[in-house]
C-alpha atoms as a PDB file:
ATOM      1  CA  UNK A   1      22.816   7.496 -64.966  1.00  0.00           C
ATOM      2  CA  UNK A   2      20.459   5.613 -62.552  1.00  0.00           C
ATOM      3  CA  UNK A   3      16.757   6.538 -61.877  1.00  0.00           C
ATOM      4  CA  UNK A   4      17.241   7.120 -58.158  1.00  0.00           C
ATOM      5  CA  UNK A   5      20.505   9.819 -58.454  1.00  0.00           C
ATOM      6  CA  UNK A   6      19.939  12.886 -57.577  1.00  0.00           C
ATOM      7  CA  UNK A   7      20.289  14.719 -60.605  1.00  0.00           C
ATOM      8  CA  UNK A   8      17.272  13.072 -62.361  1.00  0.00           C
ATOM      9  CA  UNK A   9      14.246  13.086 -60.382  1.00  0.00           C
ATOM     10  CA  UNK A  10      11.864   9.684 -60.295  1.00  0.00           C
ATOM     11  CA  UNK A  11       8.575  10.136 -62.339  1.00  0.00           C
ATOM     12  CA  UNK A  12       6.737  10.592 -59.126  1.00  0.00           C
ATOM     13  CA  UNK A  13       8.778  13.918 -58.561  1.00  0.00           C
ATOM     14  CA  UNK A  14       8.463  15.186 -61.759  1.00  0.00           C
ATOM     15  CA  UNK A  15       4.512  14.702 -61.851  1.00  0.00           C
ATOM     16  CA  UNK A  16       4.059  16.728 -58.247  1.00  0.00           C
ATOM     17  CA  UNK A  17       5.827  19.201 -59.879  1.00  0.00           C
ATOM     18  CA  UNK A  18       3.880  19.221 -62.963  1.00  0.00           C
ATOM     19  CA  UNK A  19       0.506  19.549 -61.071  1.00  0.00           C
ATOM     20  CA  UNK A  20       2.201  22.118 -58.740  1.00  0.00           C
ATOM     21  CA  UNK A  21       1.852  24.079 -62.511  1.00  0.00           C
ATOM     22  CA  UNK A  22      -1.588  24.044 -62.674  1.00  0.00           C
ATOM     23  CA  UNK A  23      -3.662  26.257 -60.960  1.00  0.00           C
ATOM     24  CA  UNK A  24      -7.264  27.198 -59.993  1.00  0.00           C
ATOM     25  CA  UNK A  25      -8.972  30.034 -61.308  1.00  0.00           C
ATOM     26  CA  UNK A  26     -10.647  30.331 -58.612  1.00  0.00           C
ATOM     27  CA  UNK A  27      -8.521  30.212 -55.799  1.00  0.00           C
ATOM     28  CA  UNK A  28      -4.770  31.436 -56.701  1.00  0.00           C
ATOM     29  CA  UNK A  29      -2.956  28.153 -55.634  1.00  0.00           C
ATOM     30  CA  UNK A  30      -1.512  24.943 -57.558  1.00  0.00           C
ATOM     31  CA  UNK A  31      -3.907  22.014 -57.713  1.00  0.00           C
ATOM     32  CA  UNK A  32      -1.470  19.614 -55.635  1.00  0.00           C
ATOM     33  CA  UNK A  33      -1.099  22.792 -52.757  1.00  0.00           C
ATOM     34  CA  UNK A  34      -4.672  23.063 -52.744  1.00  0.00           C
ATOM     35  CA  UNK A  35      -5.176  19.265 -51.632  1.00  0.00           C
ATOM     36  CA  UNK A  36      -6.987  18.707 -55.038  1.00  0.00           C
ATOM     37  CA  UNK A  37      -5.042  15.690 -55.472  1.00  0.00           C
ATOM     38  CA  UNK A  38      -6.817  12.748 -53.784  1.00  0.00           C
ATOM     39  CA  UNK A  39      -3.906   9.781 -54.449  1.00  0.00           C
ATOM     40  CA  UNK A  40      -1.169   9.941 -56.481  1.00  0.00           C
ATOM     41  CA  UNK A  41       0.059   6.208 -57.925  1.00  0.00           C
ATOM     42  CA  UNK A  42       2.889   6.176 -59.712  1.00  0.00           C
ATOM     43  CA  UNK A  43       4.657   2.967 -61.325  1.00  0.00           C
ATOM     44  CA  UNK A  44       8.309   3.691 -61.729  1.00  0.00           C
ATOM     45  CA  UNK A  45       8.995   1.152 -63.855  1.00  0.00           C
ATOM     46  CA  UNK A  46       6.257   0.954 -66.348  1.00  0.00           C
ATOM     47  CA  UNK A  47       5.537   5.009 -66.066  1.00  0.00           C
ATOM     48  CA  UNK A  48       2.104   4.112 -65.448  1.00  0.00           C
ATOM     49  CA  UNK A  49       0.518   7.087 -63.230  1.00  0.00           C
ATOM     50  CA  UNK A  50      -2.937   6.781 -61.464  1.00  0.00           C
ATOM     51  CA  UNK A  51      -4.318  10.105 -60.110  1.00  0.00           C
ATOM     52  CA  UNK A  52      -7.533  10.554 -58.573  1.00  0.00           C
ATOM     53  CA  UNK A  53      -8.154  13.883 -58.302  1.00  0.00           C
ATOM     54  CA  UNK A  54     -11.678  16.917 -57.279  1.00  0.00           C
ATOM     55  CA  UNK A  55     -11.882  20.393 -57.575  1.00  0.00           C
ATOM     56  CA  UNK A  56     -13.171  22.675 -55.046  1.00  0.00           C
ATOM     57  CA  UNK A  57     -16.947  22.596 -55.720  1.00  0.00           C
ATOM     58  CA  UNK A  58     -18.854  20.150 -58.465  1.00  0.00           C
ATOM     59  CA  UNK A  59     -20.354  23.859 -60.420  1.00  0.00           C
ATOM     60  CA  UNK A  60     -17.012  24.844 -60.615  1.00  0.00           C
ATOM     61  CA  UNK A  61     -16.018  26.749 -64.009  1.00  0.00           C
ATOM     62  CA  UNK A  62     -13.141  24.497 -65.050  1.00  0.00           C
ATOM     63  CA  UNK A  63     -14.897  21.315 -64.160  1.00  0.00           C
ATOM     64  CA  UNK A  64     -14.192  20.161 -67.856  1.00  0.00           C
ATOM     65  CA  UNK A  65     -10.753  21.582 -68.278  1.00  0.00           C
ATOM     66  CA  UNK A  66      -8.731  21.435 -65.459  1.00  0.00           C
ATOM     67  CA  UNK A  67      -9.235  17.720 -65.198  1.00  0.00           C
ATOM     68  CA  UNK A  68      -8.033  17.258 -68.925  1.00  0.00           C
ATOM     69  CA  UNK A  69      -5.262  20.007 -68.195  1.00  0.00           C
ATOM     70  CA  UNK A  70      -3.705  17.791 -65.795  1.00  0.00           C
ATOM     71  CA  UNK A  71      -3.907  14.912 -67.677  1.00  0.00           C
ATOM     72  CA  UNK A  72      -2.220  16.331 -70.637  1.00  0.00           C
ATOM     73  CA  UNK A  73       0.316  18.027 -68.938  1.00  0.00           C
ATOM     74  CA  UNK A  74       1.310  14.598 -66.977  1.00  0.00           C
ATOM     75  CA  UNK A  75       1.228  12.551 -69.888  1.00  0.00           C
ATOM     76  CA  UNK A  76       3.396  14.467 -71.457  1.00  0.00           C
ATOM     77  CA  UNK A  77       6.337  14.336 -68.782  1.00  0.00           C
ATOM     78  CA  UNK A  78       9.048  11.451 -69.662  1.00  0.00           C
ATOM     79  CA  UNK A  79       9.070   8.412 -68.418  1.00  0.00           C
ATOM     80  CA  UNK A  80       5.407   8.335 -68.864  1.00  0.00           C
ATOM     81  CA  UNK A  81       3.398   5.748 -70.422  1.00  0.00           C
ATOM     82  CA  UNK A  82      -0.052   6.328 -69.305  1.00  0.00           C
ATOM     83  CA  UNK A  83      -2.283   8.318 -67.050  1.00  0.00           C
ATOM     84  CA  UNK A  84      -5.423   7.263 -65.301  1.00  0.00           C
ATOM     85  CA  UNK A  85      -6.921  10.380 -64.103  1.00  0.00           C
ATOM     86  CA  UNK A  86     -10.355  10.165 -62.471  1.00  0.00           C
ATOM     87  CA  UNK A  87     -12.410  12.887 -60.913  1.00  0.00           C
ATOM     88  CA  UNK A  88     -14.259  12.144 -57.374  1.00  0.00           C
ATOM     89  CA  UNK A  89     -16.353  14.236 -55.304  1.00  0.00           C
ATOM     90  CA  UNK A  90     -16.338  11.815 -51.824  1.00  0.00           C
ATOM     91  CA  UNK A  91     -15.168  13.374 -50.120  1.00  0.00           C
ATOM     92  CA  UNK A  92     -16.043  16.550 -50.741  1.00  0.00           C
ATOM     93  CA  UNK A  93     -12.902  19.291 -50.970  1.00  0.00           C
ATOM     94  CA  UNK A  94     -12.460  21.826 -47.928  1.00  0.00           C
ATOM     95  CA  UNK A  95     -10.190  24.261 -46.660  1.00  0.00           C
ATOM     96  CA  UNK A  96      -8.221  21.680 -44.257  1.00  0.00           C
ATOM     97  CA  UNK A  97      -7.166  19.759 -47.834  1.00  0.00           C
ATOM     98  CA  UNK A  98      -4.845  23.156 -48.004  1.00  0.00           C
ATOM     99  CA  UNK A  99      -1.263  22.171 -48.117  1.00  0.00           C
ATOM    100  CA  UNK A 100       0.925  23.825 -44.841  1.00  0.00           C
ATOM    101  CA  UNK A 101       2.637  26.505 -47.192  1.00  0.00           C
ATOM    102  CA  UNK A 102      -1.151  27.048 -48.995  1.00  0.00           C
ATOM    103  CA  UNK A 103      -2.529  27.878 -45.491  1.00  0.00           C
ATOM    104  CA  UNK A 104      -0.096  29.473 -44.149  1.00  0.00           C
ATOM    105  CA  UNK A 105      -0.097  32.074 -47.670  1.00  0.00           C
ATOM    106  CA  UNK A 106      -3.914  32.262 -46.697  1.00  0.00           C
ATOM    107  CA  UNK A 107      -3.145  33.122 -42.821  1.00  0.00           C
ATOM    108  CA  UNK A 108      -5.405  30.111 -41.569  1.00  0.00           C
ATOM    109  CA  UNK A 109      -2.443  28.226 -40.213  1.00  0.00           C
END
């Protein structure tokens, strides 16, 4: 079976659905929904994935966790070799970061 059919997914697929998994404590949405994830790199051939992620606020209460959670739960998808996860604040997470379906849950769309 090839990569690109449509009954397996590509890597890329499967790791937006991974982070669509994980969700704030804070605010009841997925990370990738919530426009947490900043870029999303993903080398299909070596598995290599680069994600370059924030959270809502730099005091947040899962500022240790939810960064590791991610990275653990992508590493652990198939296909993957390696993950590169590193945490930014610039620039700064806000409301308009909110996926359409996030903000339209929220009734701000």
């Amino acid at each position: 079976m090839e990569n690109g059919s449509n009954e397996i997914p590509d890597i890329k697929e499967r790791v937006i659905s991974t982070l669509k998994t994980i969700f704030d404590p804070e605010i009841p949405f997925n990370i990738y929904d919530l426009g947490l994830i900043y870029k999303l790199e993903v080398d299909e051939n070596s598995g290599e994935v680069l994600i370059e992620m924030t959270l809502t606020s730099p005091s947040c209460p899962v500022a240790e966790s939810l960064p590791r959670e991610a990275e653990n739960k992508v590493r652990a998808i198939p296909g993957v070799s390696s993950v590169q996860l590193v945490l930014v604040w610039d620039p700064p997470w806000s409301p308009d970061k909110l996926s359409d379906a996030a903000k339209l849950q929220l009734n701000i769309l």
